[in-house]
C-alpha atoms as a PDB file:
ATOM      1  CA  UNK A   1     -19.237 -45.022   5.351  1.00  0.00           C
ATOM      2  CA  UNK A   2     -19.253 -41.568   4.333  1.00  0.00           C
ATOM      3  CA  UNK A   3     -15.837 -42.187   2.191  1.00  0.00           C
ATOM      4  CA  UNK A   4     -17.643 -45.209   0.227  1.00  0.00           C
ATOM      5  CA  UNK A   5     -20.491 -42.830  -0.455  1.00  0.00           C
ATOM      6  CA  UNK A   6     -18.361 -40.015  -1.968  1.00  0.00           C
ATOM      7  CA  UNK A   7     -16.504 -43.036  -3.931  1.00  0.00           C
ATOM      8  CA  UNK A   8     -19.478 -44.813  -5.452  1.00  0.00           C
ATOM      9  CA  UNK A   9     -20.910 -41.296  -6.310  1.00  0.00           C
ATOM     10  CA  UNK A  10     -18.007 -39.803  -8.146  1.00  0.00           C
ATOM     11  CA  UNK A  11     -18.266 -42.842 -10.007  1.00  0.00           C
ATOM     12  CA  UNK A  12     -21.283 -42.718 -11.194  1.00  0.00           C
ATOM     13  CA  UNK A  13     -21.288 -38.912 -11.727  1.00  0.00           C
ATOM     14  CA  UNK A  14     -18.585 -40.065 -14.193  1.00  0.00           C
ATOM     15  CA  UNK A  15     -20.860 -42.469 -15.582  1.00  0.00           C
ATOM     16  CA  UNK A  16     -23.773 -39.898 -15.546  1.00  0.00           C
ATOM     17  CA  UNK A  17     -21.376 -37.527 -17.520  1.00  0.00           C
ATOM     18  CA  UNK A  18     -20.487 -39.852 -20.134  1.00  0.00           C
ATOM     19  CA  UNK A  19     -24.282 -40.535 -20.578  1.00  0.00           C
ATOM     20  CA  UNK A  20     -24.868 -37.195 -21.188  1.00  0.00           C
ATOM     21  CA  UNK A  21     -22.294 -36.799 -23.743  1.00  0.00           C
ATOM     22  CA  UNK A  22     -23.486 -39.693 -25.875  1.00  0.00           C
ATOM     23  CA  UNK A  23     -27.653 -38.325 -25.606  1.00  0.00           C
ATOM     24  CA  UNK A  24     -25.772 -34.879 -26.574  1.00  0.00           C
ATOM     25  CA  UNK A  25     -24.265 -36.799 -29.865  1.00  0.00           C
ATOM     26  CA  UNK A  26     -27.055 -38.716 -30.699  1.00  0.00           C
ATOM     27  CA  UNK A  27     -29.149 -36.122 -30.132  1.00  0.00           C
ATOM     28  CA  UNK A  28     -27.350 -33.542 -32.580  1.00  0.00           C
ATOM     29  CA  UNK A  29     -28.035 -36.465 -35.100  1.00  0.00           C
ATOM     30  CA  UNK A  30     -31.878 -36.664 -34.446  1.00  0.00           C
ATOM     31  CA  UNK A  31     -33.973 -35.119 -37.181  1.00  0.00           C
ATOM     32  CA  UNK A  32     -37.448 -36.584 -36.364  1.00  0.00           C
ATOM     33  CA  UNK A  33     -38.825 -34.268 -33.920  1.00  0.00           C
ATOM     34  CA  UNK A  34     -40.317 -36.753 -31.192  1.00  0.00           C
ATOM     35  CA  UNK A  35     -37.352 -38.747 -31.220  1.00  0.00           C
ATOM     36  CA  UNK A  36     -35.213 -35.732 -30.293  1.00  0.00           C
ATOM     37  CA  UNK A  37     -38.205 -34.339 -28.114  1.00  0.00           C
ATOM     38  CA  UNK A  38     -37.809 -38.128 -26.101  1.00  0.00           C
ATOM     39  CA  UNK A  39     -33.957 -37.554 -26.352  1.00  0.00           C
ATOM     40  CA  UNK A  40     -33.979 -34.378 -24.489  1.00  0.00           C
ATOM     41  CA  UNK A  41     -36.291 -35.019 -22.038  1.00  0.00           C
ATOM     42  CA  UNK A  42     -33.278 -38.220 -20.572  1.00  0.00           C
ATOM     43  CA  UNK A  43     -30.672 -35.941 -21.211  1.00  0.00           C
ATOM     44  CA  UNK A  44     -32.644 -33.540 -18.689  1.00  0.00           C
ATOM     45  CA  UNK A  45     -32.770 -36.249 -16.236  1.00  0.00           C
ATOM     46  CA  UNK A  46     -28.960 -37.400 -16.605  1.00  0.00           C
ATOM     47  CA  UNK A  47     -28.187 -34.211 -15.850  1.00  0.00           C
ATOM     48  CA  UNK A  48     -30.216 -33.742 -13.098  1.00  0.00           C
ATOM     49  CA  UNK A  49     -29.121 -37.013 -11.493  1.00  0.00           C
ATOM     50  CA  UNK A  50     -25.540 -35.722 -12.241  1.00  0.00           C
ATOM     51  CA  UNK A  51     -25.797 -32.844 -10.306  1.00  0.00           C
ATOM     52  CA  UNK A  52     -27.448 -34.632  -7.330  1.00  0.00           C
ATOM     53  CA  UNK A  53     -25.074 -36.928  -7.223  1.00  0.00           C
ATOM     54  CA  UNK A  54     -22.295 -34.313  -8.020  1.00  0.00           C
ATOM     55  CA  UNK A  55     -23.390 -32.645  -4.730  1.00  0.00           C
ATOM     56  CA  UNK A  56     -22.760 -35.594  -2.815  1.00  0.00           C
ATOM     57  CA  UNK A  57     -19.446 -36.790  -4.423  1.00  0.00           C
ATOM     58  CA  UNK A  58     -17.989 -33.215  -3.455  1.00  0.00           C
ATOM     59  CA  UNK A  59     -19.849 -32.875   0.052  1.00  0.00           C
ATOM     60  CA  UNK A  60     -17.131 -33.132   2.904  1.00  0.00           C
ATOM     61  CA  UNK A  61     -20.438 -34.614   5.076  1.00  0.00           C
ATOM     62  CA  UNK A  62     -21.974 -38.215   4.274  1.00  0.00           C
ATOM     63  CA  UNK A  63     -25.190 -37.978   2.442  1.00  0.00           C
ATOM     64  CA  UNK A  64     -28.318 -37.322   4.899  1.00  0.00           C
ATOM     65  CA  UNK A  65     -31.412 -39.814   4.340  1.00  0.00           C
ATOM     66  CA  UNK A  66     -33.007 -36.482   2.912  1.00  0.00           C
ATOM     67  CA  UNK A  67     -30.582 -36.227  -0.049  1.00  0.00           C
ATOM     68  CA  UNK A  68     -30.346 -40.173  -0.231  1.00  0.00           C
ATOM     69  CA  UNK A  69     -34.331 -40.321  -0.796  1.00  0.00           C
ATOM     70  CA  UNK A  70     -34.163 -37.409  -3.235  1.00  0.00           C
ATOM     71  CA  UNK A  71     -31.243 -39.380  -5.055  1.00  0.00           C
ATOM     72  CA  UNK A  72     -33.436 -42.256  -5.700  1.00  0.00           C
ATOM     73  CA  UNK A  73     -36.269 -40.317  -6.594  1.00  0.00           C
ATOM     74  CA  UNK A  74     -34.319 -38.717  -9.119  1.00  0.00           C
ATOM     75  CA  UNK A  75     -32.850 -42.268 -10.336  1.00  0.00           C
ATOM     76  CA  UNK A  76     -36.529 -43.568 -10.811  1.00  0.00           C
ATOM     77  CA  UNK A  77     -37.616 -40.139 -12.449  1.00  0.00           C
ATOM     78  CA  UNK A  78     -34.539 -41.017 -15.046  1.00  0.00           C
ATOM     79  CA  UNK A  79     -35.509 -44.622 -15.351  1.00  0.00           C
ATOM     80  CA  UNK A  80     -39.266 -43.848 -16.272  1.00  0.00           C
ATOM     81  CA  UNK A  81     -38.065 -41.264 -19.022  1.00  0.00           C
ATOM     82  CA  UNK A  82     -35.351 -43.838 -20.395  1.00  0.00           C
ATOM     83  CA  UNK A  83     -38.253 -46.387 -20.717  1.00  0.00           C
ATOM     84  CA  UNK A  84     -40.685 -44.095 -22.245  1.00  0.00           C
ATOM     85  CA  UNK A  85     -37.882 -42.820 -24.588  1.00  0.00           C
ATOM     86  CA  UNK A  86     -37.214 -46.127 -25.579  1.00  0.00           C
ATOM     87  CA  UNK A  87     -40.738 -46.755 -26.496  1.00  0.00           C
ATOM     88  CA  UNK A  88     -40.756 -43.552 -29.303  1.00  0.00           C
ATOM     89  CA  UNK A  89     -37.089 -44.484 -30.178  1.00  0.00           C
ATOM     90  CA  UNK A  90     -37.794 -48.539 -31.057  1.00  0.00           C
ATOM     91  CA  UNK A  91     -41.516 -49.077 -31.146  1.00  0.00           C
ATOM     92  CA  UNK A  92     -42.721 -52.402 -31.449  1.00  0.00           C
ATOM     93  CA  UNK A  93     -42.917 -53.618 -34.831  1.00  0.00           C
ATOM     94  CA  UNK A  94     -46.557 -53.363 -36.543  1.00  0.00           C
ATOM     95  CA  UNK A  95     -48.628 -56.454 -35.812  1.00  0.00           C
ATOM     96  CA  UNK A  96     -49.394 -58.440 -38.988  1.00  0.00           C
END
């Protein structure tokens, strides 16, 4: 329903906001420059996610299958950069 729609995206624009905020902190505390660099480039993505799913948390009309496919594009986008961010910010340990 469009009224479970708008309700499962304001909460996770919440959730996407509160992401954002803690990249934003941990990024102020970042001096190594990839590490930031890897930082910035999720806190990009959170916030573009955000403002997708912003869009559809405020829209009076249910989401159309367009904005639903661009949604999870945007989702996977963010999940690739988390993953590769997490591979500067805890490499694997060097092999002995």
């Amino acid at each position: 329903s469009a009224e479970g729609a708008h309700a499962v995206a304001a909460q996770d624009a919440a959730r996407l906001v509160a992401i954002g905020s803690a990249l934003d902190a941990v990024a102020a505390e970042e001096h190594d420059p990839a590490r930031a660099e890897a930082i910035g480039r999720v806190r990009v993505q959170a916030r573009a996610l955000h403002g997708m799913v912003d869009g559809v948390a405020l829209s009076a009309d249910p989401p159309t299958e367009a904005a639903l496919g661009q949604l999870r594009e945007q989702a996977t986008l963010l999940h690739t950069v988390t993953a590769e961010a997490r591979a500067v910010l805890f490499p694997p340990p060097p092999a002995v």
